[in-house]
PDB file of N, CA and C in Angstrom:
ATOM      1  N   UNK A   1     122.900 100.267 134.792  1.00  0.00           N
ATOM      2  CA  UNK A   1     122.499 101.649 134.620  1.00  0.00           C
ATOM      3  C   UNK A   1     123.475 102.533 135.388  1.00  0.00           C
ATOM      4  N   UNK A   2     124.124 103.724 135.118  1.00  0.00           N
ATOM      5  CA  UNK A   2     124.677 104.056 135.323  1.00  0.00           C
ATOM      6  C   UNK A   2     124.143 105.375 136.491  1.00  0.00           C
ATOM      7  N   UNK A   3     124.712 105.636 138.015  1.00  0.00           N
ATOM      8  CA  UNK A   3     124.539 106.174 138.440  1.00  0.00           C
ATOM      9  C   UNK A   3     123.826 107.838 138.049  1.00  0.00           C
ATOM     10  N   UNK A   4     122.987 108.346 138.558  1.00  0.00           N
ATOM     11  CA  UNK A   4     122.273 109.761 138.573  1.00  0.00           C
ATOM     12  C   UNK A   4     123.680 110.874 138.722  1.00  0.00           C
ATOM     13  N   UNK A   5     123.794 111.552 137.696  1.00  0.00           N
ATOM     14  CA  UNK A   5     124.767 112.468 137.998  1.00  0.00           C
ATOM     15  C   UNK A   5     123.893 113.673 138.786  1.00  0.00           C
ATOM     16  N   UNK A   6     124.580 114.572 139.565  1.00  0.00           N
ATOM     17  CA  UNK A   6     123.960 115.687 140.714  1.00  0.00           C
ATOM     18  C   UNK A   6     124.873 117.017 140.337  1.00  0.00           C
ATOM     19  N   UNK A   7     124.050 118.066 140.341  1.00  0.00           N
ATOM     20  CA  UNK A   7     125.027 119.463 140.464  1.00  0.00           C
ATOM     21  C   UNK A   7     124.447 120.106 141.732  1.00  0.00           C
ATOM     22  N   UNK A   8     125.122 121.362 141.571  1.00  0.00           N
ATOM     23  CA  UNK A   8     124.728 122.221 142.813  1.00  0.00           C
ATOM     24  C   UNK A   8     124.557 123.165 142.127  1.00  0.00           C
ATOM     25  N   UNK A   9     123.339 124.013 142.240  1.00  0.00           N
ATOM     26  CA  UNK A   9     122.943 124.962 141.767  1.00  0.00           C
ATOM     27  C   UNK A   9     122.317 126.638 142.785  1.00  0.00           C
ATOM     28  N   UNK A  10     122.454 127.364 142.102  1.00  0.00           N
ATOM     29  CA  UNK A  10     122.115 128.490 143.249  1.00  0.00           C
ATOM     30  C   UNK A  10     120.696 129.241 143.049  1.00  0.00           C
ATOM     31  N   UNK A  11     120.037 128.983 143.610  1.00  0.00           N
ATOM     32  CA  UNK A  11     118.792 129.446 143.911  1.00  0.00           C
ATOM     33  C   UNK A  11     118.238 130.736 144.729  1.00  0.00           C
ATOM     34  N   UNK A  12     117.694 130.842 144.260  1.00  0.00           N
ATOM     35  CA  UNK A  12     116.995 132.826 144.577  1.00  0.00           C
ATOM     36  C   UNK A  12     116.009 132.413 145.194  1.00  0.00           C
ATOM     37  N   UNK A  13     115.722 132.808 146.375  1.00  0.00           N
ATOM     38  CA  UNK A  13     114.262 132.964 146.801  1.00  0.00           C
ATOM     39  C   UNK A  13     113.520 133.995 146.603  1.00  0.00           C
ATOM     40  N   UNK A  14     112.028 134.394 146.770  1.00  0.00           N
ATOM     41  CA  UNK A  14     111.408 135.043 146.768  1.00  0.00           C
ATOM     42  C   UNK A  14     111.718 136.302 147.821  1.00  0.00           C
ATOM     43  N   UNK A  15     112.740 136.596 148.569  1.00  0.00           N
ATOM     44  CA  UNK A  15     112.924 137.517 149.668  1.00  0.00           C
ATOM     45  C   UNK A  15     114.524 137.857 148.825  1.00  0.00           C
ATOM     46  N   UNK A  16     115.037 137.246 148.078  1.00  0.00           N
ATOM     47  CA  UNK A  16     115.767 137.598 147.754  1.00  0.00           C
ATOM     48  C   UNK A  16     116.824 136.955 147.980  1.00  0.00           C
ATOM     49  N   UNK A  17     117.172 136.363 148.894  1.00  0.00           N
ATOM     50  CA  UNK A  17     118.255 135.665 150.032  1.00  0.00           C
ATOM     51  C   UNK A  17     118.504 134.493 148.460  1.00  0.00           C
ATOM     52  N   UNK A  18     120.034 133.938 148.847  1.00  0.00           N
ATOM     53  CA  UNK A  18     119.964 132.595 147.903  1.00  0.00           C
ATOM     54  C   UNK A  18     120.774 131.214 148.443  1.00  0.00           C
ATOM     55  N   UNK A  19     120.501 130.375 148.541  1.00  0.00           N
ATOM     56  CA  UNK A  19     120.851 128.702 148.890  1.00  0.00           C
ATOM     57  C   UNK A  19     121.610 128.121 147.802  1.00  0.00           C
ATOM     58  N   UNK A  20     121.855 127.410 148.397  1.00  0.00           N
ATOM     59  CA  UNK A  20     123.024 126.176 147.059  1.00  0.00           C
ATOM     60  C   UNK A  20     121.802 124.948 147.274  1.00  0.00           C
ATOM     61  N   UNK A  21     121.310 124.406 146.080  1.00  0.00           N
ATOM     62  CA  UNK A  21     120.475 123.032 145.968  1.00  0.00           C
ATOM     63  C   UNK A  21     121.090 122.273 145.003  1.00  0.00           C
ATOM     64  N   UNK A  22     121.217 120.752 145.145  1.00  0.00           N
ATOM     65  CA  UNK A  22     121.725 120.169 144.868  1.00  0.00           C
ATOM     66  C   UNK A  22     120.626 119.263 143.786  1.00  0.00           C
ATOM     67  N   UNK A  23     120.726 119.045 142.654  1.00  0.00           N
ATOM     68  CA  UNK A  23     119.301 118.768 141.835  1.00  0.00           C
ATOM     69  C   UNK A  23     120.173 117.432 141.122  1.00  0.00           C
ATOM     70  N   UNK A  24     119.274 116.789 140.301  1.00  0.00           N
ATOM     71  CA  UNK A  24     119.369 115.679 139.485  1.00  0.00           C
ATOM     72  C   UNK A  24     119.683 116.157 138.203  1.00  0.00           C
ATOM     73  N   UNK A  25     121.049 115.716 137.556  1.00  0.00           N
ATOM     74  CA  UNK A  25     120.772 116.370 136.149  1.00  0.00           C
ATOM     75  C   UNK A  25     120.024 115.240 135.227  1.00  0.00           C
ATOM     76  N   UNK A  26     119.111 115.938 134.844  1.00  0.00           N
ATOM     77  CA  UNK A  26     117.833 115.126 134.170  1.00  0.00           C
ATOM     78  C   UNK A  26     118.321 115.002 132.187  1.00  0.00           C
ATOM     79  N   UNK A  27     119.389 115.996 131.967  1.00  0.00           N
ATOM     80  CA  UNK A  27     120.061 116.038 130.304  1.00  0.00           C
ATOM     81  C   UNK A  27     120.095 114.715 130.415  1.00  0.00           C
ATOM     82  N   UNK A  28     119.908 114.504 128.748  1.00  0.00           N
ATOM     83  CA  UNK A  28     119.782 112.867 128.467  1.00  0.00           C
ATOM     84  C   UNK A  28     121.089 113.648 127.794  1.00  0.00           C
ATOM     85  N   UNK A  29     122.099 112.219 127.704  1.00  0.00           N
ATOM     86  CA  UNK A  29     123.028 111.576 126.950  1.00  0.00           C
ATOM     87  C   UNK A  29     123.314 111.317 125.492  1.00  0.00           C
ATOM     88  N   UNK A  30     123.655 112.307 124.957  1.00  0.00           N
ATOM     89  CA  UNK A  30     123.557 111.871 123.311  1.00  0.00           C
ATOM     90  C   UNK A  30     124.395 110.567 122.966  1.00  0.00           C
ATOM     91  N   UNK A  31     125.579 110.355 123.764  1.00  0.00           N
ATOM     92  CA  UNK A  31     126.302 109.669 123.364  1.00  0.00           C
ATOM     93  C   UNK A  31     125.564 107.747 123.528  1.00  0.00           C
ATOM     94  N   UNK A  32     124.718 107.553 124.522  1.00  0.00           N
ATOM     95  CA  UNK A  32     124.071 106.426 124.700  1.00  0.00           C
ATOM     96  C   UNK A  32     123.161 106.503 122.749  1.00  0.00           C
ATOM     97  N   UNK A  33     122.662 107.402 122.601  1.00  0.00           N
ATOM     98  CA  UNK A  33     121.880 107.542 121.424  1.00  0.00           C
ATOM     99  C   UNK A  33     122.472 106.828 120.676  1.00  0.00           C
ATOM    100  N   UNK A  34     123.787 107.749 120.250  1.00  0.00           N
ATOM    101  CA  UNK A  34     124.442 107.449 119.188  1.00  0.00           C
ATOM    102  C   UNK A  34     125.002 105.665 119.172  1.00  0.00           C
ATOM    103  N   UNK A  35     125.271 105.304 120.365  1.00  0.00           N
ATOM    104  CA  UNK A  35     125.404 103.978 120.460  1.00  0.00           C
ATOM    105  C   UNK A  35     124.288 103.102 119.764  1.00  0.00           C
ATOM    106  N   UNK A  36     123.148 103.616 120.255  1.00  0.00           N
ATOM    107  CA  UNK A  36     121.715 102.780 119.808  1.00  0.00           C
ATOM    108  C   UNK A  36     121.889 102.584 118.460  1.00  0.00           C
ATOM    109  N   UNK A  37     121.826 103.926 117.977  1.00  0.00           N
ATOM    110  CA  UNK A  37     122.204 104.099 116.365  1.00  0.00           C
ATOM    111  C   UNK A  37     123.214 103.184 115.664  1.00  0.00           C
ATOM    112  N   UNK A  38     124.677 103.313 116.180  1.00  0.00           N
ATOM    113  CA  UNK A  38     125.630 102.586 115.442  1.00  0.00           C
ATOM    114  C   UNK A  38     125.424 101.090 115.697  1.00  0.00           C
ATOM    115  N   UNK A  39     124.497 100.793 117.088  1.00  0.00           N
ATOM    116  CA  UNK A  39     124.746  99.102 116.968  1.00  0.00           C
ATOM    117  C   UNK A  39     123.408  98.607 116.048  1.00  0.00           C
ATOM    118  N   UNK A  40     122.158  99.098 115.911  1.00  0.00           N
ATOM    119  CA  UNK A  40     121.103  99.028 115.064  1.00  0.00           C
ATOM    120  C   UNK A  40     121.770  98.568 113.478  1.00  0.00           C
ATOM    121  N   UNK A  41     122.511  99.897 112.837  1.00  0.00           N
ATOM    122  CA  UNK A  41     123.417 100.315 111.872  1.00  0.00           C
ATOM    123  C   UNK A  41     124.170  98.871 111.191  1.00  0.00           C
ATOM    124  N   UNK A  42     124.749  98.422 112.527  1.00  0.00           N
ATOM    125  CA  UNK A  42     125.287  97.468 112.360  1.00  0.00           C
ATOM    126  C   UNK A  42     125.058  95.528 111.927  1.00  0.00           C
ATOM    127  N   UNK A  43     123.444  95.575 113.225  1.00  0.00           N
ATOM    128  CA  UNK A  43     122.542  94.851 112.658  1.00  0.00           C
ATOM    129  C   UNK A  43     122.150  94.574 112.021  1.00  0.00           C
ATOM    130  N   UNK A  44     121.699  95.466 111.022  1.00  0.00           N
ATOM    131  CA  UNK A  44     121.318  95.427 109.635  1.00  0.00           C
ATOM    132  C   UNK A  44     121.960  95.094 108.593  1.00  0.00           C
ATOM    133  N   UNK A  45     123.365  96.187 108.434  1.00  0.00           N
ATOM    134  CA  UNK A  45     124.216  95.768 107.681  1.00  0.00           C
ATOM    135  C   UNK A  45     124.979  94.482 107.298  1.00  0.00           C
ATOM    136  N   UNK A  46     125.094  94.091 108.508  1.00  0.00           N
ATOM    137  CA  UNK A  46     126.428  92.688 108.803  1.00  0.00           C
ATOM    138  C   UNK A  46     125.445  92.038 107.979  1.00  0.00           C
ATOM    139  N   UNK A  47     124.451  91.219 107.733  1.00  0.00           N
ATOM    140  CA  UNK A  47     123.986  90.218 106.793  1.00  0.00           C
ATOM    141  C   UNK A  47     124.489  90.749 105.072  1.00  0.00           C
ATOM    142  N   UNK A  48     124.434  91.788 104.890  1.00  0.00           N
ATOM    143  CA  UNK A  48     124.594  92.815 103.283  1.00  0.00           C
ATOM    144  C   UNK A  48     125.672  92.250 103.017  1.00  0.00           C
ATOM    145  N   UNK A  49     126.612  92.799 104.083  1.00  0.00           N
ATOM    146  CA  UNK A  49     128.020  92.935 103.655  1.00  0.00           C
ATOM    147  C   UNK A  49     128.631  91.476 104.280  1.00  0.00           C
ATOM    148  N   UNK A  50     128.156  90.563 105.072  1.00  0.00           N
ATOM    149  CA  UNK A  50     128.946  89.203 105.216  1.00  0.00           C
ATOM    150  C   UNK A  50     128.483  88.479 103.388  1.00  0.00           C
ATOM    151  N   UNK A  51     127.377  88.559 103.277  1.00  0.00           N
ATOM    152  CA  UNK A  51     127.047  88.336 101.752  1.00  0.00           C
ATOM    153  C   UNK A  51     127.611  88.240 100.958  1.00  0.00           C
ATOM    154  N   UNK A  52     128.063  89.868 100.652  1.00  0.00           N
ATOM    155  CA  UNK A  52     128.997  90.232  99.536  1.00  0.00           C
ATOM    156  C   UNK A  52     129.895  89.890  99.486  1.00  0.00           C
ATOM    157  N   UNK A  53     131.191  89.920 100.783  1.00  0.00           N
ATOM    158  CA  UNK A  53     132.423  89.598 101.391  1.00  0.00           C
ATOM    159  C   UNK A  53     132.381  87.946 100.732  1.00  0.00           C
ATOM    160  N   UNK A  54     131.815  87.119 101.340  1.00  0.00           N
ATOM    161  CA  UNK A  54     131.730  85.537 101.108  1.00  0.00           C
ATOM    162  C   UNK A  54     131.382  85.242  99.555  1.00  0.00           C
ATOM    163  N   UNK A  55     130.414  86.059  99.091  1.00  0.00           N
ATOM    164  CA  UNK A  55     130.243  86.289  97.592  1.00  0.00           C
ATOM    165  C   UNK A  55     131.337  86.077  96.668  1.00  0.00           C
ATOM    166  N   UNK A  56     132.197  87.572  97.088  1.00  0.00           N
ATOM    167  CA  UNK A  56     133.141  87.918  96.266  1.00  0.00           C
ATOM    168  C   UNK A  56     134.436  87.188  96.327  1.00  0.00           C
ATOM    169  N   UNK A  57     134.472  86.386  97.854  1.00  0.00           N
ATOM    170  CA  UNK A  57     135.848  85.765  98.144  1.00  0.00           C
ATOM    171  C   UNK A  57     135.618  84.263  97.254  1.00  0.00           C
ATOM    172  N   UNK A  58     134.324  83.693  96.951  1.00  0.00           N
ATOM    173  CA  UNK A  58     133.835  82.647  96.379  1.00  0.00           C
ATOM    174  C   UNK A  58     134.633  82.640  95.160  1.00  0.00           C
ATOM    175  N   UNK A  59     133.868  83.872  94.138  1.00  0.00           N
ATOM    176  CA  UNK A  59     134.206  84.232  92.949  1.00  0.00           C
ATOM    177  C   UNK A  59     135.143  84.285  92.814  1.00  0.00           C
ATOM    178  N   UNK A  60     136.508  85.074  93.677  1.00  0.00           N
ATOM    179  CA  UNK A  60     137.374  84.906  93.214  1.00  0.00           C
ATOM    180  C   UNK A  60     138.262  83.337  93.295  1.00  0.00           C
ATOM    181  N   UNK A  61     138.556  82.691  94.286  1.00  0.00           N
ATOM    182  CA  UNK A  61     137.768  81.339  95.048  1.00  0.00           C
ATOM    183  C   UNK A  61     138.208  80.612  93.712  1.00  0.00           C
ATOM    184  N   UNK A  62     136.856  80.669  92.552  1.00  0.00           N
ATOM    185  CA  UNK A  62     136.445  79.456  91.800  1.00  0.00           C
ATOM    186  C   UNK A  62     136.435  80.190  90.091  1.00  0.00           C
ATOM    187  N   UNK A  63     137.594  81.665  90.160  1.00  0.00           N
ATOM    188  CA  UNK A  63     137.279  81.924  89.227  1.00  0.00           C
ATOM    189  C   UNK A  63     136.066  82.610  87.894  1.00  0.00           C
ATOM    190  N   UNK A  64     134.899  82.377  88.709  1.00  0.00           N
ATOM    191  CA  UNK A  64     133.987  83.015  88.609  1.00  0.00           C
ATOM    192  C   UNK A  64     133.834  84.779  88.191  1.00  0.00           C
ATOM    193  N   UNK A  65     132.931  85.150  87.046  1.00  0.00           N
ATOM    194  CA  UNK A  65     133.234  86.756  86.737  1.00  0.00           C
ATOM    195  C   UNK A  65     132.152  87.271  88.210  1.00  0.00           C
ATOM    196  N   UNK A  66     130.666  87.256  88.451  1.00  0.00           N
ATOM    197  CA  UNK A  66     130.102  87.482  89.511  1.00  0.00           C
ATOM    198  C   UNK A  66     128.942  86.814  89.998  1.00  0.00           C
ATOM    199  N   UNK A  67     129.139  85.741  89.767  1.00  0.00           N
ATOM    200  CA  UNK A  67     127.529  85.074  90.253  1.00  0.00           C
ATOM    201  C   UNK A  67     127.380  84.700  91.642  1.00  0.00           C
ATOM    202  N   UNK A  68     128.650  84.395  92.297  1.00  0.00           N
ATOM    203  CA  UNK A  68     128.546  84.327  93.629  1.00  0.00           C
ATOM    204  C   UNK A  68     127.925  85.760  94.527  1.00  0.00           C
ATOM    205  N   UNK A  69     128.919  86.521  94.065  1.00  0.00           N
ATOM    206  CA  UNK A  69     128.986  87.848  94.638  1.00  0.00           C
ATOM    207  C   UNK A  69     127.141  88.481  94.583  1.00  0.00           C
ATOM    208  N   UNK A  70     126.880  88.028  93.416  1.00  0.00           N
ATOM    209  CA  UNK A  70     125.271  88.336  93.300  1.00  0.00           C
ATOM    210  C   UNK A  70     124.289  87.795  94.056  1.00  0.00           C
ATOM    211  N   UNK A  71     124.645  86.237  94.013  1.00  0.00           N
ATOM    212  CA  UNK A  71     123.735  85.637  95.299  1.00  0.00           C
ATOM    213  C   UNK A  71     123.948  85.461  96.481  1.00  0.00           C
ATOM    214  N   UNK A  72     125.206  86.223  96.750  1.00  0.00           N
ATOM    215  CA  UNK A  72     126.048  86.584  98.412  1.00  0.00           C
ATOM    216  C   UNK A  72     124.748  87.971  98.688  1.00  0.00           C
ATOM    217  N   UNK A  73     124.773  89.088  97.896  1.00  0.00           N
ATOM    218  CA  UNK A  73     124.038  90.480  97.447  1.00  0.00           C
ATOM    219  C   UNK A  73     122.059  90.172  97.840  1.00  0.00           C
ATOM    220  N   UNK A  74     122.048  89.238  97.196  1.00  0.00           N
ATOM    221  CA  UNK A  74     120.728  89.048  97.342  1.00  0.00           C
ATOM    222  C   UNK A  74     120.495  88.242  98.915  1.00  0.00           C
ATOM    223  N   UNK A  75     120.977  87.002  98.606  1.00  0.00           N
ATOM    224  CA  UNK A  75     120.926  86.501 100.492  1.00  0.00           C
ATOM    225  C   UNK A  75     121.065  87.489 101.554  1.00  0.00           C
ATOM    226  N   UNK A  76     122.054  88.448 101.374  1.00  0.00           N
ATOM    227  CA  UNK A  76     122.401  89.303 102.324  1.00  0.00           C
ATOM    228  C   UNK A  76     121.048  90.394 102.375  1.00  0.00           C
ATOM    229  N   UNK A  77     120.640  90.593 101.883  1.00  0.00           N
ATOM    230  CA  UNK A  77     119.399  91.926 101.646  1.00  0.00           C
ATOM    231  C   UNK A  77     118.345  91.424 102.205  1.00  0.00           C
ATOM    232  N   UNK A  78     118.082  89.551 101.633  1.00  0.00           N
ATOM    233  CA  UNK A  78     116.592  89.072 102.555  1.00  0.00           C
ATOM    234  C   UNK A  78     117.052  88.568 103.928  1.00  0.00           C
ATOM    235  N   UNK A  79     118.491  88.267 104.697  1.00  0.00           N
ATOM    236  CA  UNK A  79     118.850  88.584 105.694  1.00  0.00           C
ATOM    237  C   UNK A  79     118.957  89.946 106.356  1.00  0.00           C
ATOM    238  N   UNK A  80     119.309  91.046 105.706  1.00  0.00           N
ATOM    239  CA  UNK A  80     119.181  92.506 106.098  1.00  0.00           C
ATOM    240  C   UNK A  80     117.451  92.483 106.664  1.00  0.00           C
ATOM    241  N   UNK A  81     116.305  92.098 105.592  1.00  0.00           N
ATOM    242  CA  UNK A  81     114.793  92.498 106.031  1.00  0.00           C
ATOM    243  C   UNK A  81     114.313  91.858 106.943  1.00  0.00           C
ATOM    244  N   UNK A  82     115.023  90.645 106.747  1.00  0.00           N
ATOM    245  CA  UNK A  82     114.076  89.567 108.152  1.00  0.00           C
ATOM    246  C   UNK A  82     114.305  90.286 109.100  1.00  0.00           C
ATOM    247  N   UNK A  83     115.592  90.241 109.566  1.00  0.00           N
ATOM    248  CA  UNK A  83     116.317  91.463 110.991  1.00  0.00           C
ATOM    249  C   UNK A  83     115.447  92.049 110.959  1.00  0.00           C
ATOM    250  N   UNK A  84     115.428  93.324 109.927  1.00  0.00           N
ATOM    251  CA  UNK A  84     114.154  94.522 110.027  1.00  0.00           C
ATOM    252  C   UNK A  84     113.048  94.259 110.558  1.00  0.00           C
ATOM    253  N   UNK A  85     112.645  93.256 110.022  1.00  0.00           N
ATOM    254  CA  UNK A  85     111.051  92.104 110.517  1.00  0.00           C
ATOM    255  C   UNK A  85     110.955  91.918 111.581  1.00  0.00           C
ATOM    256  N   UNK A  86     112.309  91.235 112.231  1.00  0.00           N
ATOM    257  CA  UNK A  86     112.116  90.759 113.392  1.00  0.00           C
ATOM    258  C   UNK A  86     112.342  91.909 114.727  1.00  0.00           C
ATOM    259  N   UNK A  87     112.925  92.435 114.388  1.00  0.00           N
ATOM    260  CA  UNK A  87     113.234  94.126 115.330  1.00  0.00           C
ATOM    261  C   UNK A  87     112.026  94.889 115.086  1.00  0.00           C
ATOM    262  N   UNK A  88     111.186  94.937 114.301  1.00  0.00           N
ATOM    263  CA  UNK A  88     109.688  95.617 114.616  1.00  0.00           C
ATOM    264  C   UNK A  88     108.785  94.722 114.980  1.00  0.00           C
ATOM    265  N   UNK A  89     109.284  94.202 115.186  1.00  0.00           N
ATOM    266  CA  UNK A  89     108.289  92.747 115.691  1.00  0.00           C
ATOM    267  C   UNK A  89     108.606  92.871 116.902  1.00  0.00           C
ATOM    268  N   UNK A  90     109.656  92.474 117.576  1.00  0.00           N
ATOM    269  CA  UNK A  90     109.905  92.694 118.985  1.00  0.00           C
ATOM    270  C   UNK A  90     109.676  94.134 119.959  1.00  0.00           C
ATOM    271  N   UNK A  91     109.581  94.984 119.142  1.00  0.00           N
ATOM    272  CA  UNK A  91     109.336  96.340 119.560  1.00  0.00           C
ATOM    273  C   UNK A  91     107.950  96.830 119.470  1.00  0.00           C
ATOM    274  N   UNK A  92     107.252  96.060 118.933  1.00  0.00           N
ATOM    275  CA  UNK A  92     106.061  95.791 119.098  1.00  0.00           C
ATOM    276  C   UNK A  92     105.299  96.885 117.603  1.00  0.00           C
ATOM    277  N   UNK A  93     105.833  96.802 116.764  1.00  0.00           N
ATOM    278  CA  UNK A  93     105.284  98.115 115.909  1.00  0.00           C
ATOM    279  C   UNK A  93     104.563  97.390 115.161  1.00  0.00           C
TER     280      UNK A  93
END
């Protein structure tokens, strides 16, 4: 976890007078988000597209017009849902 970033900020009192306080910056991080996002993204996908990839390299491979590539397509999709399955499963939903 990455250290608490701190600013210094200037504060007014009620008499008017003002101090320097030094506070926690509490802003969340979009960029951790976006990480969550692209590695999720990725999870999912990689079964689709290792599928297709191995599919299509088959077909071409053995000559084939697309039957590999189709059951690369389909394996890859009920590998895409299990993931899905198993990531709401662990997250408790």
């Amino acid at each position: 976890m990455a250290p608490k970033k701190t600013r210094i900020i200037t504060k007014v009192k009620p008499d008017g007078s003002t101090e320097k306080v030094e506070m926690h910056d509490t802003r969340k991080s979009h960029s951790g988000l976006r990480m969550e996002y692209l590695n999720l993204g990725g999870y999912l996908m990689t079964p689709l597209l290792l599928g297709l990839g191995l599919g299509y390299a088959a077909d071409k491979a053995l000559h084939l017009d697309s039957t590999f590539t189709i059951i690369g397509i389909v394996i890859g999709t009920l590998l895409l849902f299990y993931n899905l399955y198993s990531l709401t499963k662990e997250n408790g939903s």
